[in-house]
Protein backbone atom coordinates (compact mmCIF):
# COMPACT_ATOMS: atom_id res chain seq x y z
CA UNK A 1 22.56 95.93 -36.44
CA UNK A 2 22.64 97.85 -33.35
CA UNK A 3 20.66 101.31 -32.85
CA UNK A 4 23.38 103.41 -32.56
CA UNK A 5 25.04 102.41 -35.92
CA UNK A 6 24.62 104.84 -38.37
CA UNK A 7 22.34 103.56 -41.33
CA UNK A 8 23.32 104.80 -44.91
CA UNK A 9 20.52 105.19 -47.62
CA UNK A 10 21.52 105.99 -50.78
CA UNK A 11 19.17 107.11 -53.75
CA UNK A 12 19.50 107.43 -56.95
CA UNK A 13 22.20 104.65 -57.49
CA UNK A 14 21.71 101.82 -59.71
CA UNK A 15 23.82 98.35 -58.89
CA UNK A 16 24.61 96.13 -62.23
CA UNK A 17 24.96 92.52 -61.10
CA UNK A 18 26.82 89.95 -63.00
CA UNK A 19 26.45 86.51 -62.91
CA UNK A 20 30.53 86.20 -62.89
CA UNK A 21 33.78 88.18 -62.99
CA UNK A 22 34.04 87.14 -66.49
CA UNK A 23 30.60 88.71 -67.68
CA UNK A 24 31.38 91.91 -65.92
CA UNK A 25 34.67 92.23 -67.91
CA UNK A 26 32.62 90.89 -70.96
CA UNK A 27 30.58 94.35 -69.92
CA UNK A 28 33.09 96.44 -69.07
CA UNK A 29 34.37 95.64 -72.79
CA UNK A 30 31.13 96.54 -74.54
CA UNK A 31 30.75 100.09 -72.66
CA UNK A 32 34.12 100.70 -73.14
CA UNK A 33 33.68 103.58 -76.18
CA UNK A 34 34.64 107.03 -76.06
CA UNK A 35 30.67 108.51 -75.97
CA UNK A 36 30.05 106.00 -72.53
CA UNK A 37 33.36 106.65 -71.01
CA UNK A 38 31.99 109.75 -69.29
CA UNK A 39 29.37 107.98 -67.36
CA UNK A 40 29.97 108.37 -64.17
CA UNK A 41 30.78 103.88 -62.70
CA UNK A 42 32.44 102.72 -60.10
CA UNK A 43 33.19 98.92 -60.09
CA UNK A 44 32.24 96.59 -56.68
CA UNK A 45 34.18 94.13 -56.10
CA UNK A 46 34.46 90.98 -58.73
CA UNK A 47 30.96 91.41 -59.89
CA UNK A 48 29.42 94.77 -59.47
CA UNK A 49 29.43 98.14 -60.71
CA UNK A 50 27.53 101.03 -59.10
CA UNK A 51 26.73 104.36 -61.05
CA UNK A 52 24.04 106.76 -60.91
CA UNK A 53 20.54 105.60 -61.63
CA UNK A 54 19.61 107.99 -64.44
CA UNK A 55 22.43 106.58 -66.42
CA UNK A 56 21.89 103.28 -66.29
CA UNK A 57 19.12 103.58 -69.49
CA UNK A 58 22.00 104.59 -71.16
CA UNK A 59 24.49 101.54 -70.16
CA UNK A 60 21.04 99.50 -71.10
CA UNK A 61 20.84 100.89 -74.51
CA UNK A 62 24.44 100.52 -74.87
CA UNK A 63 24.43 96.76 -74.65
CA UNK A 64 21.26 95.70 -76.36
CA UNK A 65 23.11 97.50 -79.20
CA UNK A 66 25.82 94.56 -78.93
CA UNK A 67 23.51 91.92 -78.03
CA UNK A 68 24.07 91.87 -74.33
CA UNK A 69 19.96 91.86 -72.63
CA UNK A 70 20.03 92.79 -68.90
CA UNK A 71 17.39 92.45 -66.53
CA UNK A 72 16.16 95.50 -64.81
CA UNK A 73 14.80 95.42 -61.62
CA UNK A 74 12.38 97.89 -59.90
CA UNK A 75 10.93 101.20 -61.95
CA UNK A 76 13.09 103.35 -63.76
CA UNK A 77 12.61 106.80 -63.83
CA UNK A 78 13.05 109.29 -66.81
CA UNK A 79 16.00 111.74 -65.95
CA UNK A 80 15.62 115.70 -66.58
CA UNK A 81 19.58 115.06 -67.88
CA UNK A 82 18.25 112.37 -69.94
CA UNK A 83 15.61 113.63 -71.26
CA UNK A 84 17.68 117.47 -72.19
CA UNK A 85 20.31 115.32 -73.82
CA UNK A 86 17.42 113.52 -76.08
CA UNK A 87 16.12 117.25 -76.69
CA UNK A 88 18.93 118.57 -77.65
CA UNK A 89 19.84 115.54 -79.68
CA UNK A 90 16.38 116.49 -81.59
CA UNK A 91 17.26 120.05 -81.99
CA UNK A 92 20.79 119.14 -83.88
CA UNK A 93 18.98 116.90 -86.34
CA UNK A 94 16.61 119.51 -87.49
């Protein structure tokens, strides 16, 4: 890479890895509901999908419920978003 390029850091994106194009579709299937739809992905290629890093505890929630364990790599961090829409989740059931 020479000097003069211009380097690109992003933060705050998480990258989901699959092992094929067929177990990212198999994925794409199970977050395909109505409540995940408004997450915020963008699919990479044949097996990759890129989204925002506070959402991705969501999209692991998501497919534990359906059986579907993905590693995590590297620290995740609690989300102010996250944690208001847990709060406020709280609030409605009392």
């Amino acid at each position: 890479m020479s000097l003069k390029s211009s380097l690109v850091i992003h933060r705050g994106v998480a990258l989901v890895m699959c092992e094929s194009s067929a177990v990212l579709e198999e994925t794409l299937r199970a977050l395909d509901t109505a409540s995940l739809s408004k997450l915020h992905m963008q699919r990479l290629g044949d097996r990759a999908l890129a989204m925002p890093a506070h959402e991705i505890e969501i999209v692991r929630r998501a497919l534990e419920e359906r059986g579907i364990y993905p590693k995590i790599v590297g620290t995740l961090e609690e989300s102010s978003e996250l944690l208001e829409e847990e709060d406020d989740d709280e609030e409605q059931a009392q």
